[in-house]
N, C-alpha and C. Protein backbone atom coordinates (compact mmCIF):
# COMPACT_ATOMS: atom_id res chain seq x y z
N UNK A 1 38.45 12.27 7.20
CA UNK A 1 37.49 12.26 6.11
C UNK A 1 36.11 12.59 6.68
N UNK A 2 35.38 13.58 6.11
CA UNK A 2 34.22 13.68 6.63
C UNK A 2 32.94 12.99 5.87
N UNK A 3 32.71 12.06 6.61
CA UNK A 3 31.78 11.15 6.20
C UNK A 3 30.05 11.57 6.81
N UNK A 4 29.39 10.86 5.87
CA UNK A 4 27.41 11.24 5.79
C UNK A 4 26.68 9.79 6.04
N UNK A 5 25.77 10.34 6.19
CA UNK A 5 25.11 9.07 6.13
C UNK A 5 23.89 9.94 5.28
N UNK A 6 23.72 9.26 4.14
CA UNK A 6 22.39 9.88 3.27
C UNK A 6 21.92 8.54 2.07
N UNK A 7 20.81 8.81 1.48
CA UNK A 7 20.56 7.84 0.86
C UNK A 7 21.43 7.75 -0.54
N UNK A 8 20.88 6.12 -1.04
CA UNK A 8 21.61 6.48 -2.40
C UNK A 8 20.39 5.78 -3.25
N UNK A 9 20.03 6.26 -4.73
CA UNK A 9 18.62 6.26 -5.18
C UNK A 9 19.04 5.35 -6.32
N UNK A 10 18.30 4.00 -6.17
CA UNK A 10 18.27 2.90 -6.98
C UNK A 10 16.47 2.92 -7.54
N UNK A 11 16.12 1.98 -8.53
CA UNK A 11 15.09 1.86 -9.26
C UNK A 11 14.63 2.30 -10.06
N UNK A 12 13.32 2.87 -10.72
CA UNK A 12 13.53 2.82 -11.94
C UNK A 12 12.72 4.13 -11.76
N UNK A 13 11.69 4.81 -12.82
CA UNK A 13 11.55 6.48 -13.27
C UNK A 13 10.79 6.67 -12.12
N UNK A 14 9.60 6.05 -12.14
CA UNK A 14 8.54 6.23 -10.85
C UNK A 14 8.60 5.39 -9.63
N UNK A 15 9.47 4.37 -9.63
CA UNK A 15 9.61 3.65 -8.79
C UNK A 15 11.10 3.49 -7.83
N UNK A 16 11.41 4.63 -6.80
CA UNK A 16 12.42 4.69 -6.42
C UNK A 16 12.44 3.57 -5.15
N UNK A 17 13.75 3.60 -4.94
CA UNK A 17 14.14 2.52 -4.08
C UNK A 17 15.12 3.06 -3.24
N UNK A 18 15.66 3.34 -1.78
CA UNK A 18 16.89 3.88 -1.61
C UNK A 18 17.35 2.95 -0.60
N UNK A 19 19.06 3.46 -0.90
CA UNK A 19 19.85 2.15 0.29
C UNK A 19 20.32 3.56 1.08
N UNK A 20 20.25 3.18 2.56
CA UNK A 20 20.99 3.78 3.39
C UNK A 20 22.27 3.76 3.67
N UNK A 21 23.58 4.80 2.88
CA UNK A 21 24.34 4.33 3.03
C UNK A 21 25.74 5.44 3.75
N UNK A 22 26.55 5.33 4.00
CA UNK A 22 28.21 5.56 4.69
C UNK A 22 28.64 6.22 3.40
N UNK A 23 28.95 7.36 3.24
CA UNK A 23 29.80 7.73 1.91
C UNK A 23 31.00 9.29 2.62
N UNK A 24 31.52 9.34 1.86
CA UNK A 24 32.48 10.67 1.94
C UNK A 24 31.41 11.86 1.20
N UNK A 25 31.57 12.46 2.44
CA UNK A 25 30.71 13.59 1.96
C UNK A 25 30.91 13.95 0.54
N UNK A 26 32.13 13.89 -0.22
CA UNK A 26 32.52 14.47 -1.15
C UNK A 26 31.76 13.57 -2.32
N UNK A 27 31.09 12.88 -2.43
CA UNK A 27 31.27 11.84 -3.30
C UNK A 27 29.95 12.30 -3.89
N UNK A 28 29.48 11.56 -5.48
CA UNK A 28 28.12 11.90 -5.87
C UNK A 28 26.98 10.93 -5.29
N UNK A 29 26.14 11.60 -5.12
CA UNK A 29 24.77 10.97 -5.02
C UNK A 29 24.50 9.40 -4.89
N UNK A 30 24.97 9.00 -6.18
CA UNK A 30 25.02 7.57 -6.19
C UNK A 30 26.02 7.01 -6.50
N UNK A 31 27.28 7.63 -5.93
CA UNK A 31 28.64 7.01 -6.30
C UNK A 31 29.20 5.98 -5.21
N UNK A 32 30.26 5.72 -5.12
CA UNK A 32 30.74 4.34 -4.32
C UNK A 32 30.64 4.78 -2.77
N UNK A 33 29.57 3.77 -1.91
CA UNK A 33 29.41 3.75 -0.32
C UNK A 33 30.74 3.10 0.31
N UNK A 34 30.76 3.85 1.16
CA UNK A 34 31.65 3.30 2.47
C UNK A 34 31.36 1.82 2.56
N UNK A 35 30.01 1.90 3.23
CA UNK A 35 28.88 1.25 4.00
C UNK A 35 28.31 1.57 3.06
N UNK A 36 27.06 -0.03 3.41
CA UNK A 36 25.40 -0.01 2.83
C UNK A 36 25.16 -0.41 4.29
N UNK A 37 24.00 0.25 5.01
CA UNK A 37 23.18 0.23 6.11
C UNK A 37 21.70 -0.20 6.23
N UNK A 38 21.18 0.10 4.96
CA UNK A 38 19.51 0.07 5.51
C UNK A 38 19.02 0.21 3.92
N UNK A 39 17.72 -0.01 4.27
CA UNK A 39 16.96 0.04 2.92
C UNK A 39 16.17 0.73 3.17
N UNK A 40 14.89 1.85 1.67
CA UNK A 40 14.12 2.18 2.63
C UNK A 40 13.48 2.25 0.83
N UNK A 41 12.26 1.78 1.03
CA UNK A 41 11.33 1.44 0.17
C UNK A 41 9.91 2.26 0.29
N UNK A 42 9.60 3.51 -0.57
CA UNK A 42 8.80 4.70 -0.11
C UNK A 42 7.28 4.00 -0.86
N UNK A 43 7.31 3.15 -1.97
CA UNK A 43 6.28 3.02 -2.89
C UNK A 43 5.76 2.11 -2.12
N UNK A 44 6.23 0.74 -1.50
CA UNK A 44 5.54 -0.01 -1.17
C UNK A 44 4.37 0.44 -0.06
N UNK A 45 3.16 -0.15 0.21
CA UNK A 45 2.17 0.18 1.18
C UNK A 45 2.36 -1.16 2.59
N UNK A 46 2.46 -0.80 3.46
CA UNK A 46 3.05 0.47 4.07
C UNK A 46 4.90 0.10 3.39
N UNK A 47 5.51 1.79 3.66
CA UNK A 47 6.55 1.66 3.07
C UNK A 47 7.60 0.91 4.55
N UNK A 48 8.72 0.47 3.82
CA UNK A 48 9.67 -0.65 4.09
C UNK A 48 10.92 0.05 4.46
N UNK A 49 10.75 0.20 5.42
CA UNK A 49 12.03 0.58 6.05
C UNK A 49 13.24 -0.33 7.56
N UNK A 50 14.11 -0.85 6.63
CA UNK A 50 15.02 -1.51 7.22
C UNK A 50 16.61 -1.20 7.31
N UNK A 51 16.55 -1.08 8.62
CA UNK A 51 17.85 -0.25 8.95
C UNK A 51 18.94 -1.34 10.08
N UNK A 52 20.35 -1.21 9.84
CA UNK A 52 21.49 -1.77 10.74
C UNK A 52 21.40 -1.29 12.09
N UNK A 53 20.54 -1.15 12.82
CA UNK A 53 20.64 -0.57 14.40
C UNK A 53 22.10 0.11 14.73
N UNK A 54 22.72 -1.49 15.03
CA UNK A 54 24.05 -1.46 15.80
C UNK A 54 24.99 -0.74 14.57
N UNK A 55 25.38 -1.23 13.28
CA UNK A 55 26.42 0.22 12.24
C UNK A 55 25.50 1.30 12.70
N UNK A 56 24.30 1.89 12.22
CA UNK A 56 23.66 3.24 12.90
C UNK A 56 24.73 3.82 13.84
N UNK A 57 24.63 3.03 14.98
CA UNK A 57 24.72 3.18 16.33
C UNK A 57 26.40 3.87 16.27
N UNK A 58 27.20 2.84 15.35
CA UNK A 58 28.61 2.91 15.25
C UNK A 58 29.12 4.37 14.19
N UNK A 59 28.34 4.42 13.28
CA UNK A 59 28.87 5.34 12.26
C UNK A 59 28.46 6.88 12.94
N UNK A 60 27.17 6.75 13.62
CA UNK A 60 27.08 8.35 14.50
C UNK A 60 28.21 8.14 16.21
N UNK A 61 28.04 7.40 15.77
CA UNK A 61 29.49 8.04 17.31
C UNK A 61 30.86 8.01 17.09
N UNK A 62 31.21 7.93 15.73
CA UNK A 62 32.40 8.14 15.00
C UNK A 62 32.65 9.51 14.63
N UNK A 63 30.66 10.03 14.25
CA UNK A 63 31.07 11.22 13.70
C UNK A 63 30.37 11.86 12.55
N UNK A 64 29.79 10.33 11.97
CA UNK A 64 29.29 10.88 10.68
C UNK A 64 27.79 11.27 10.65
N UNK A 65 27.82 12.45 10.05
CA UNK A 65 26.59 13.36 9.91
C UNK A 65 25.26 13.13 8.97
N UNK A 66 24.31 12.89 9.89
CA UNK A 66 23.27 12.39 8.74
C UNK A 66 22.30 12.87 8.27
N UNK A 67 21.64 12.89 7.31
CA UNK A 67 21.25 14.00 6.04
C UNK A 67 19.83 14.23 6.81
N UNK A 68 19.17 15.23 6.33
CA UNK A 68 17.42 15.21 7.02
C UNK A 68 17.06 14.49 6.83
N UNK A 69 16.58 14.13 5.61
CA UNK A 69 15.96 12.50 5.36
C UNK A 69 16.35 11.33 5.68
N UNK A 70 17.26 11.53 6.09
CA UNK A 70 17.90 10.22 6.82
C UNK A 70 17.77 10.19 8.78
N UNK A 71 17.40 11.50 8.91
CA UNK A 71 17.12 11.50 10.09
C UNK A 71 15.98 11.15 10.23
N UNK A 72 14.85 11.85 9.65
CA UNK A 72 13.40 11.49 9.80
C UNK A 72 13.32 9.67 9.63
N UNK A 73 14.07 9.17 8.74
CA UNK A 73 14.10 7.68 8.71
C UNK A 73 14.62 7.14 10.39
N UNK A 74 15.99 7.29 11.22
CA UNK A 74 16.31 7.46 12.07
C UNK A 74 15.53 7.28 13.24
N UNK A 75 14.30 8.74 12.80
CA UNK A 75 13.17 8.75 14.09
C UNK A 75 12.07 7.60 13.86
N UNK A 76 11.91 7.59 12.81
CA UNK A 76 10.54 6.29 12.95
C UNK A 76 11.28 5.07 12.80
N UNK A 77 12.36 4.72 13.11
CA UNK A 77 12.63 3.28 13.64
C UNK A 77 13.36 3.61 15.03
N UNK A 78 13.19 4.42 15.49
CA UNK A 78 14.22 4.91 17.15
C UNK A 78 15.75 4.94 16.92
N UNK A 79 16.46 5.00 16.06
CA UNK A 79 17.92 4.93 16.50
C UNK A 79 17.88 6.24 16.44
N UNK A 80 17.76 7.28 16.11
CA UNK A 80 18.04 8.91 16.07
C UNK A 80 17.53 8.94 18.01
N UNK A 81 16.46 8.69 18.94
CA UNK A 81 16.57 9.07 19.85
C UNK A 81 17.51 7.85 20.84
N UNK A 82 17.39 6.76 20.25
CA UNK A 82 18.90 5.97 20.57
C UNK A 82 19.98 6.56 21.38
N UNK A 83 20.59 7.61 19.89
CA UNK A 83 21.71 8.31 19.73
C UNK A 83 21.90 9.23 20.79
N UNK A 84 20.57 10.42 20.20
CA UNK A 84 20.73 11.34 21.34
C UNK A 84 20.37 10.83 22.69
N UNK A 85 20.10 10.20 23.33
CA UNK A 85 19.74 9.75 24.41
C UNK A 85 18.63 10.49 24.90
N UNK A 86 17.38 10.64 23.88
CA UNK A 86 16.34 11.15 23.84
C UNK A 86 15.01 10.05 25.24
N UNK A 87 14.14 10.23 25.85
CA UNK A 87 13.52 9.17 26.14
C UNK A 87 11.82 9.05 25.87
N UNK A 88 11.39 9.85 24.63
CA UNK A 88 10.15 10.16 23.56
C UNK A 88 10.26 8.57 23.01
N UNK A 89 9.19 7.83 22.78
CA UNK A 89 8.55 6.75 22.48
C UNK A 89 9.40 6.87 21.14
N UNK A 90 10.06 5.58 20.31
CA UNK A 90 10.50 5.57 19.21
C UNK A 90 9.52 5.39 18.47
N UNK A 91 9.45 6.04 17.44
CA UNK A 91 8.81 6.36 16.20
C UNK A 91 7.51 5.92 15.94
N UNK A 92 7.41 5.31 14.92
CA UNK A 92 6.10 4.59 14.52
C UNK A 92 6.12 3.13 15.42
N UNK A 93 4.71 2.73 15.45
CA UNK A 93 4.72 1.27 15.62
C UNK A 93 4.45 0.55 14.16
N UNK A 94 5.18 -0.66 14.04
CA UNK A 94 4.70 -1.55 12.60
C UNK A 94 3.59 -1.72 12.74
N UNK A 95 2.87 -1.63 11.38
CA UNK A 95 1.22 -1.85 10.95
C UNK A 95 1.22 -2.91 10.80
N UNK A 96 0.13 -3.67 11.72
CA UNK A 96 -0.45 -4.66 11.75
C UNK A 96 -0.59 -5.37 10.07
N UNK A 97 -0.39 -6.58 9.68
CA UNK A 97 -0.34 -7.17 8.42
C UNK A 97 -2.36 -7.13 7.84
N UNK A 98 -2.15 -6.83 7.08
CA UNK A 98 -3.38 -6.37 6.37
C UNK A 98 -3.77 -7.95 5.41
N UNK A 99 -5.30 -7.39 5.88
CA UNK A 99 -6.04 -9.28 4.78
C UNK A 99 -5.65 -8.98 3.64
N UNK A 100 -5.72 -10.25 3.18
CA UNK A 100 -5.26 -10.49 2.02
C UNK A 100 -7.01 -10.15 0.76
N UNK A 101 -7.17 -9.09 -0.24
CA UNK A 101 -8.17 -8.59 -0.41
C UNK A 101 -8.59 -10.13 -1.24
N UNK A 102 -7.98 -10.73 -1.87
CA UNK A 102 -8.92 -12.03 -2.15
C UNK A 102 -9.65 -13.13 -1.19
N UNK A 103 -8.77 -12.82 -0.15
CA UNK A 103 -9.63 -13.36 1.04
C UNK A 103 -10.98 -13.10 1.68
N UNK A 104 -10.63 -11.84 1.49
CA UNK A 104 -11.92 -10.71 1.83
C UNK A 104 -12.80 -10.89 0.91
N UNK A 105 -12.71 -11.12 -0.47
CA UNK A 105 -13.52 -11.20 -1.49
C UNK A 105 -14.37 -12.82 -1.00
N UNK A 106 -13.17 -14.17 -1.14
CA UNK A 106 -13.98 -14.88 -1.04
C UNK A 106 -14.71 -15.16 0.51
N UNK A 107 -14.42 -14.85 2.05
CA UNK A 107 -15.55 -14.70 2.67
C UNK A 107 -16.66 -14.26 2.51
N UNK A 108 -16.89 -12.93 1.40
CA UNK A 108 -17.54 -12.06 1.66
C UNK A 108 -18.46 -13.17 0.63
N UNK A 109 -18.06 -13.57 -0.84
CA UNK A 109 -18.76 -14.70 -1.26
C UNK A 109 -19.12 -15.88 -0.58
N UNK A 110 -18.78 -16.15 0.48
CA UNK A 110 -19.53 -17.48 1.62
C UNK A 110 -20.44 -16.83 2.50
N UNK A 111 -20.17 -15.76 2.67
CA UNK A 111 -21.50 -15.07 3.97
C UNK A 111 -22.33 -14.75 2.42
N UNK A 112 -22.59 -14.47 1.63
CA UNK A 112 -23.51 -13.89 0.99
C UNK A 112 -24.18 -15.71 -0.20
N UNK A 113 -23.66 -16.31 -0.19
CA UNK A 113 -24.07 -17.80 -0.24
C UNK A 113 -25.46 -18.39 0.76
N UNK A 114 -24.46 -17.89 1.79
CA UNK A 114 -25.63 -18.73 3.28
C UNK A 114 -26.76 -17.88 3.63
N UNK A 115 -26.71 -16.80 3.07
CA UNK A 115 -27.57 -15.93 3.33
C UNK A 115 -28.89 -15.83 2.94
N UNK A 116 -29.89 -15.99 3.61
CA UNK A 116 -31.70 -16.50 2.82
C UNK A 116 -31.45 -16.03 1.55
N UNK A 117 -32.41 -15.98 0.80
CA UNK A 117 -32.66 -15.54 -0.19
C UNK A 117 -33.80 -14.97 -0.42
N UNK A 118 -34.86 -14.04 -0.53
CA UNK A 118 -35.60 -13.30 -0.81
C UNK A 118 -36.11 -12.75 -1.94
N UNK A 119 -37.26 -13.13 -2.61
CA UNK A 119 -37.49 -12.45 -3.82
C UNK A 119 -37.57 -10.85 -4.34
N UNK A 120 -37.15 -10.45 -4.76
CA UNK A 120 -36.85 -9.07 -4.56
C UNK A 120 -38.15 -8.07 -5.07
N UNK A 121 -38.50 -8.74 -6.47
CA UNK A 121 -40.04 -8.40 -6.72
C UNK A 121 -40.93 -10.02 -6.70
N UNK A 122 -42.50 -9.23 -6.01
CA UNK A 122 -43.46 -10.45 -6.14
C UNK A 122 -44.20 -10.67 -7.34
N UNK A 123 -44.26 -11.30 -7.71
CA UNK A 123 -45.13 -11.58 -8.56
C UNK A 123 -46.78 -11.22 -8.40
N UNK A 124 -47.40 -10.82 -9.07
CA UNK A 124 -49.10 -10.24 -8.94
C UNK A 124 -49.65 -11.35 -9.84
N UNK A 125 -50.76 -11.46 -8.84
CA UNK A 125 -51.14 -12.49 -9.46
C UNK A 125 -52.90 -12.41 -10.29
N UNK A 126 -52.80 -11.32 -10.35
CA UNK A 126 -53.95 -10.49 -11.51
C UNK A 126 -53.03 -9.98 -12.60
N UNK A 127 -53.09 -10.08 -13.99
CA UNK A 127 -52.59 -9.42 -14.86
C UNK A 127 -52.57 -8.87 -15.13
N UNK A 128 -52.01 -7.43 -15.73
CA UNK A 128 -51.75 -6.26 -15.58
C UNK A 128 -52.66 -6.11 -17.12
N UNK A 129 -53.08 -4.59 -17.20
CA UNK A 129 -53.73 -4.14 -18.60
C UNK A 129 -53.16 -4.25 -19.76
N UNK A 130 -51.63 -4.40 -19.97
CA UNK A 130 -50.60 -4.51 -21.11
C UNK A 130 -51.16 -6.28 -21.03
N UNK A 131 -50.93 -7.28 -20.17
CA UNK A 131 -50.64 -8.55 -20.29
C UNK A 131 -51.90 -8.65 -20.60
N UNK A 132 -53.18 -8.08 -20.11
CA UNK A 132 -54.26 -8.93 -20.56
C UNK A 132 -54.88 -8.44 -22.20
N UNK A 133 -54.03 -7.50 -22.82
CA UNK A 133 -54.85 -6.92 -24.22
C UNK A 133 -53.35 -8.02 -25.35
N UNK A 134 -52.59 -8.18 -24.74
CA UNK A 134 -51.94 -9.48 -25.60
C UNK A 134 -52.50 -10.29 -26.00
N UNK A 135 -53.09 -11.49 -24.97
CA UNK A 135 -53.82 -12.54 -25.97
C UNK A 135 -54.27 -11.75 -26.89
N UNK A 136 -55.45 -11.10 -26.54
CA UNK A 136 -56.34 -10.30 -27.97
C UNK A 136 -56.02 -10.16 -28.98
N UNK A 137 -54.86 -9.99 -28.84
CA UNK A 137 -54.48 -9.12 -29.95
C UNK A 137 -53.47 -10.16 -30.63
N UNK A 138 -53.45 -11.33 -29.72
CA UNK A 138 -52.25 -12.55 -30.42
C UNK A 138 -52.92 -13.27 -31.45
N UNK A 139 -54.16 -13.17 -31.94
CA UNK A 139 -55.42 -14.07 -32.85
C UNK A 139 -54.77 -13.29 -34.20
N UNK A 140 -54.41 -11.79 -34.45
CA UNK A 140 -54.14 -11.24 -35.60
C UNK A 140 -52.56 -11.30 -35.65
N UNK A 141 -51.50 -11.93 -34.74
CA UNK A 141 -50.26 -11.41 -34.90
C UNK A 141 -49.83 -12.07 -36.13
N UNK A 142 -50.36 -13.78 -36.65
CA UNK A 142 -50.66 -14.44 -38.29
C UNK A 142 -50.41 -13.84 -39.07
N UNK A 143 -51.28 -13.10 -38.99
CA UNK A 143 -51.65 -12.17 -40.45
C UNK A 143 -50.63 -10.92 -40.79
N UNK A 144 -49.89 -10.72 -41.44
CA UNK A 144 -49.61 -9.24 -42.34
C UNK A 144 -50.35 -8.28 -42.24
N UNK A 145 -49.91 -7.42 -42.16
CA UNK A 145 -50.62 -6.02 -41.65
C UNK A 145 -50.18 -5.37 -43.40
N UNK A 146 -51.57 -4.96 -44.00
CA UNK A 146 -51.59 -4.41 -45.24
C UNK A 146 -51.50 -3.17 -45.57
N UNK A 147 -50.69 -2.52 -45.85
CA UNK A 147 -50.40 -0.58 -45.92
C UNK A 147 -50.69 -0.34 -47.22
């Protein structure tokens, strides 16, 4: 039987999801796996890719042929130079876990708390030509203005 290793596409319109899986070449797209191997999650940031090393390891030295995209998956977790007995640095390194942005929010609200405070405009302390023709003119504001 000539068997693949390629994905199979779960989730929903915009939100795909794929399992890495063992199938007969012959079979559809998303029809019944041999094997399920790995997961590989493209939407999430960073995306999620989790793979069986050791099945990997077992299903290519049996024989079974694995799709491009399943190779490029392969190379950024190292079992593709595993296989070939490649000795190029495996793939990506995992990204460091990222702050949490409400965290970031509320430090950024405690440093900006402790922080002096400064008046941004001064106050003048002569009154300006608008402020000083007010009073004046506050003796008639009483009265109705007659047209």
């Amino acid at each position: 039987m000539a068997t693949k290793i390629r994905l199979k596409r779960l989730g929903k319109i915009r939100t795909p999801h794929y399992r890495v899986v063992v199938m007969d070449s012959r079979t559809k797209r998303d029809g019944r796996a041999i094997e399920e191997i790995g997961q590989y999650h493209p939407k999430s940031d960073p995306s999620v890719i989790e793979i069986d090393s050791e099945r990997v390891q077992y299903w290519l030295g049996v024989g079974a042929q694995p799709t491009e995209a399943v190779v490029a998956l392969l190379k950024r977790t190292g079992d593709w130079q595993k296989f070939t007995g490649d000795t190029s640095p495996s793939g990506v390194t995992p990204q460091p876990e990222r702050p949490n942005k409400d965290d970031l929010f509320n430090a950024a609200l405690a440093e900006a708390d402790e922080a002096p405070r400064e008046a941004i405009t001064k106050k003048s302390e002569e009154p300006t030509a608008d402020e000083a023709a007010e009073p004046a003119a506050g003796g008639n504001s009483g009265e109705k203005a007659e047209a």
